[in-house]
C-alpha atoms as a PDB file:
ATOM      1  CA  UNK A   1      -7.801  25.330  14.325  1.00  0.00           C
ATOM      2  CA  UNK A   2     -11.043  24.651  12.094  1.00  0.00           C
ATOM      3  CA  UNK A   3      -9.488  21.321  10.763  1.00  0.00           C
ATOM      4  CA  UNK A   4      -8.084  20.049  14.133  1.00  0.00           C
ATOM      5  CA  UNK A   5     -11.898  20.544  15.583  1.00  0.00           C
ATOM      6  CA  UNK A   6     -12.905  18.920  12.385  1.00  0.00           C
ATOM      7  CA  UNK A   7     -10.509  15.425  12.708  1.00  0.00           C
ATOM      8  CA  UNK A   8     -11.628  15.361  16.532  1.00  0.00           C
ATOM      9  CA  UNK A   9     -15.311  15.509  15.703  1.00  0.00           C
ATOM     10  CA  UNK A  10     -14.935  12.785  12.756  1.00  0.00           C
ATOM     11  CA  UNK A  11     -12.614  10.834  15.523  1.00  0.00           C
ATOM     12  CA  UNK A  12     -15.435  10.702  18.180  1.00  0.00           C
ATOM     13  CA  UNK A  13     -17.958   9.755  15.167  1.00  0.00           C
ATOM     14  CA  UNK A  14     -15.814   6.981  14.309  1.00  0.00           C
ATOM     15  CA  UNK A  15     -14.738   5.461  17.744  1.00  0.00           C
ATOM     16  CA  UNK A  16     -17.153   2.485  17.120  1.00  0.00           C
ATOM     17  CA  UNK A  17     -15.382  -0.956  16.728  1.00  0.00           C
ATOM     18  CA  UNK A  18     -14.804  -1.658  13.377  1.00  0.00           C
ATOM     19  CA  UNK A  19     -15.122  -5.202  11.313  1.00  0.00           C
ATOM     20  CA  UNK A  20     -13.530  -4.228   8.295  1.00  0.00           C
ATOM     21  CA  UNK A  21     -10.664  -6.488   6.792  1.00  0.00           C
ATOM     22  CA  UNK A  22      -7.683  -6.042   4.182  1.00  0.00           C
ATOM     23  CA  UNK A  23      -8.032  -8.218   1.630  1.00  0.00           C
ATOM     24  CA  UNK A  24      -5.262  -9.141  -0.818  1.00  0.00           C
ATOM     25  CA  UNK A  25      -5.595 -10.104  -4.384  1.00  0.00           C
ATOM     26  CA  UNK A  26      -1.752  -9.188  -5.350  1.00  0.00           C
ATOM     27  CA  UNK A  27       0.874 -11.652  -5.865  1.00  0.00           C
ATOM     28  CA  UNK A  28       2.713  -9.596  -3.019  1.00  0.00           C
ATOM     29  CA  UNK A  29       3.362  -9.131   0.531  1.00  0.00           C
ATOM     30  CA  UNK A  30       0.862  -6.696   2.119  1.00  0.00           C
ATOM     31  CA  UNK A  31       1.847  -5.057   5.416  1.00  0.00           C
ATOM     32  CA  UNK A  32      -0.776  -4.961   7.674  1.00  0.00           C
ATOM     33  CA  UNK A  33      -0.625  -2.816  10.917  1.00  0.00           C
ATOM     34  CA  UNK A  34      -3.629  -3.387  13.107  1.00  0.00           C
ATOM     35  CA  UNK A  35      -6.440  -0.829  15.062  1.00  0.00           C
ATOM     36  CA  UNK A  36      -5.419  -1.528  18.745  1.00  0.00           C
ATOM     37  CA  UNK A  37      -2.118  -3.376  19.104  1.00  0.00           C
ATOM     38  CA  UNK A  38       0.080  -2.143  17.273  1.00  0.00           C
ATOM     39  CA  UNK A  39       1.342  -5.054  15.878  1.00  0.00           C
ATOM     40  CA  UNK A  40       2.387  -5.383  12.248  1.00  0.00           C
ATOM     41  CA  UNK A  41       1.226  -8.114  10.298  1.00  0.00           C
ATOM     42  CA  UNK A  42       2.496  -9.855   7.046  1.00  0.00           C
ATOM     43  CA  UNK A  43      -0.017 -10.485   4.422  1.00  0.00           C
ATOM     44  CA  UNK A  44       0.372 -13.261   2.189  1.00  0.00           C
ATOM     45  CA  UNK A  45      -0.623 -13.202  -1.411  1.00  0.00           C
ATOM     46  CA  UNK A  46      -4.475 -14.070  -1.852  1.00  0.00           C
ATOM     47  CA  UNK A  47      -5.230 -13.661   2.100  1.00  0.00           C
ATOM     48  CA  UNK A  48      -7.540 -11.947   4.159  1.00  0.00           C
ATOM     49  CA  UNK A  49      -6.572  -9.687   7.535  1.00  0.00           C
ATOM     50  CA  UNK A  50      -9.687 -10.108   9.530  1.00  0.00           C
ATOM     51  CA  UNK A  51     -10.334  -6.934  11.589  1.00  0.00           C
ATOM     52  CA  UNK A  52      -9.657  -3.361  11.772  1.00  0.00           C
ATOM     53  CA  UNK A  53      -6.071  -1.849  10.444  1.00  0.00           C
ATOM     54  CA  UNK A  54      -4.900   1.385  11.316  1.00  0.00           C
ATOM     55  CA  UNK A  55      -2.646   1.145   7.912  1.00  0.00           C
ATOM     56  CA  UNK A  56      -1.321  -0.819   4.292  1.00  0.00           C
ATOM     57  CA  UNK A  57       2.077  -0.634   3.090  1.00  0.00           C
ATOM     58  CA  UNK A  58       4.201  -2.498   0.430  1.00  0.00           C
ATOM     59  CA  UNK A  59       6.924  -1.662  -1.919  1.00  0.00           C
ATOM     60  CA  UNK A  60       5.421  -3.226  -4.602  1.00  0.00           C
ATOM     61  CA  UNK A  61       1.809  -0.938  -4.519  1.00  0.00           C
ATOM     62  CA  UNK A  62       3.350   2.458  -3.727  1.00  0.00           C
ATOM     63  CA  UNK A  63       7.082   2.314  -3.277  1.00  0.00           C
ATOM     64  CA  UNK A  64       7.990   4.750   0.078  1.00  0.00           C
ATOM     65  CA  UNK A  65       4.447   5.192   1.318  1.00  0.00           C
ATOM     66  CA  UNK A  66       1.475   3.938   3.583  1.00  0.00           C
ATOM     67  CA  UNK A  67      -2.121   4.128   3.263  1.00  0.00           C
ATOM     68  CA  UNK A  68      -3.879   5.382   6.235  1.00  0.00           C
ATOM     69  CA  UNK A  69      -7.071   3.533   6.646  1.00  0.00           C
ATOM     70  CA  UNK A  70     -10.077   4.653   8.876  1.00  0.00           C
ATOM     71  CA  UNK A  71     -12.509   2.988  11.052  1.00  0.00           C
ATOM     72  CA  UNK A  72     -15.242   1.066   8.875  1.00  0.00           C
ATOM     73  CA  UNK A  73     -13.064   1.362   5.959  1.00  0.00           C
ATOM     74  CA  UNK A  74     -12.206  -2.004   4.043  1.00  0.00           C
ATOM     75  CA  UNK A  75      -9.038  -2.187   2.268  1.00  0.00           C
ATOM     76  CA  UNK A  76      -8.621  -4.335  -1.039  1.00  0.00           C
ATOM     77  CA  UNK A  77      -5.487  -4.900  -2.813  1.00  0.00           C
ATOM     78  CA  UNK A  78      -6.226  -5.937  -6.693  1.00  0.00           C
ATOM     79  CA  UNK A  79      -4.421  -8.447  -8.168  1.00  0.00           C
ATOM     80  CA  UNK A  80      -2.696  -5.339 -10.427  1.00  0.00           C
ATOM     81  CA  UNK A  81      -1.859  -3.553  -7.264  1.00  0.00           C
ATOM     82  CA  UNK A  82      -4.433  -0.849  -7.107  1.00  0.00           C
ATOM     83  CA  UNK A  83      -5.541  -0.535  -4.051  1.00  0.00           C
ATOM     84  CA  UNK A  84      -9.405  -0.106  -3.496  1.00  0.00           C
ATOM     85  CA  UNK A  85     -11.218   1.360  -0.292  1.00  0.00           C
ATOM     86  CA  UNK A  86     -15.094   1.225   0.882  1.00  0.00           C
ATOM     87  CA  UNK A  87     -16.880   2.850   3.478  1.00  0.00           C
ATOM     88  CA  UNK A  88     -19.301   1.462   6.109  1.00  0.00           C
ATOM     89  CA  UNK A  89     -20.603   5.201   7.251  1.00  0.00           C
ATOM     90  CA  UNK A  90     -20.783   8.612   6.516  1.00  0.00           C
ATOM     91  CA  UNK A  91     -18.250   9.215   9.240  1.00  0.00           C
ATOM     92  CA  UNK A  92     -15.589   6.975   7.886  1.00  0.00           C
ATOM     93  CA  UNK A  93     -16.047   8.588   4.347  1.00  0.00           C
ATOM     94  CA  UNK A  94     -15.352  12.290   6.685  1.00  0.00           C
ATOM     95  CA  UNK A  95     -12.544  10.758   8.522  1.00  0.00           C
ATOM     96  CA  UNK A  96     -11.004   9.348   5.374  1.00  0.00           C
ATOM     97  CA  UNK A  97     -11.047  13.180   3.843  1.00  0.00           C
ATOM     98  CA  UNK A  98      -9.255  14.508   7.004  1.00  0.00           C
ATOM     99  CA  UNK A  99      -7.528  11.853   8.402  1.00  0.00           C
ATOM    100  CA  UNK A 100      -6.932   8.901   5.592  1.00  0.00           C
ATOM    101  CA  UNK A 101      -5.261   8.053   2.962  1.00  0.00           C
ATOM    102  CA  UNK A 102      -1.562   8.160   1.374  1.00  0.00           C
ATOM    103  CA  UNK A 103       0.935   9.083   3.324  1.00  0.00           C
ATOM    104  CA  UNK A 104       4.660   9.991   2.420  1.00  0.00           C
ATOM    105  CA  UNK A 105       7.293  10.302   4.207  1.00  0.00           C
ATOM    106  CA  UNK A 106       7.066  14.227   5.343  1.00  0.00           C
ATOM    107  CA  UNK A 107       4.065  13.221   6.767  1.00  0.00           C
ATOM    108  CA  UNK A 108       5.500  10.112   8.761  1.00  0.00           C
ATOM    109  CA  UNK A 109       8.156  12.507   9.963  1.00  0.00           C
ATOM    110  CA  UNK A 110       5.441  14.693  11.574  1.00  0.00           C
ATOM    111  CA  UNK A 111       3.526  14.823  14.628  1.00  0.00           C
ATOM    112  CA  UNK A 112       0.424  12.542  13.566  1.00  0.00           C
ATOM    113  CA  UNK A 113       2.339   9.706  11.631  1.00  0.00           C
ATOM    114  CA  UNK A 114       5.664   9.100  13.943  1.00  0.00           C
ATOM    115  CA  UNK A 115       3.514   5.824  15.228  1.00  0.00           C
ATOM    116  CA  UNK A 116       3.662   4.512  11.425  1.00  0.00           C
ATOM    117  CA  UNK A 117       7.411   4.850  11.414  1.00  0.00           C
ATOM    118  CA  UNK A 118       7.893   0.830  11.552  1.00  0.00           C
ATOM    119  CA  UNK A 119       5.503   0.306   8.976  1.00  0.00           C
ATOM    120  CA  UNK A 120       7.031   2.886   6.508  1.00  0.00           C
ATOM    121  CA  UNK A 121      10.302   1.152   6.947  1.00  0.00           C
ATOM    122  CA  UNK A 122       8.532  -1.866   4.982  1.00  0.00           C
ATOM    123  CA  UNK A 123       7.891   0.059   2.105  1.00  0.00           C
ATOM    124  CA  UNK A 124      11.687   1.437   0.882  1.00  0.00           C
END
């Protein structure tokens, strides 16, 4: 109960648009899935994904999982294929702690991350 009260306070703290991109140094595909529609985007190598993302994925980073990003957070793929985060509040450093993050597959399979199922299918 404490932690659901906790994700909905850090949710309503970080409801503010967002302007952070996903930026890809890798010499692979990056899966982008956007803040709003839904949509999921392909990432060419050494391209930028202007706007918010709701999540990463690809095979070739971490094989059978997605990164849950947060509002304010920018994403950055390395040309090794680390993947690097930074914040743009307090809030979105809280929401990343609760909310964010990797993600397997028991977790796609649960209440919270059936909308990410498409996206996971990108990264098997």
């Amino acid at each position: 109960m404490i932690k659901a009260a906790a994700i909905f306070l850090v949710s309503l703290l970080c409801m503010s648009p967002a302007n952070a991109d996903v930026i890809n140094h890798s010499e692979h595909v990056v899966y982008v899935d956007d803040e709003g529609l839904g949509m999921i985007w392909m990432l060419a190598p050494a391209s930028t994904y202007h706007g918010a993302s709701d999540a990463v994925a690809s095979p070739f980073i971490r094989r059978r999982y997605i990164y849950k990003s947060v509002n304010g957070e920018d994403v950055e793929i390395t040309a090794d294929g680390h993947l690097i985060s930074s914040f743009g509040s307090l809030s979105s450093q809280a929401a990343r702690l609760l909310i964010g993050g990797w993600k397997d597959e028991s977790w796609i399979n649960g209440p919270h991350g059936r909308r990410f199922l498409r996206l996971f299918t990108f990264t098997r």
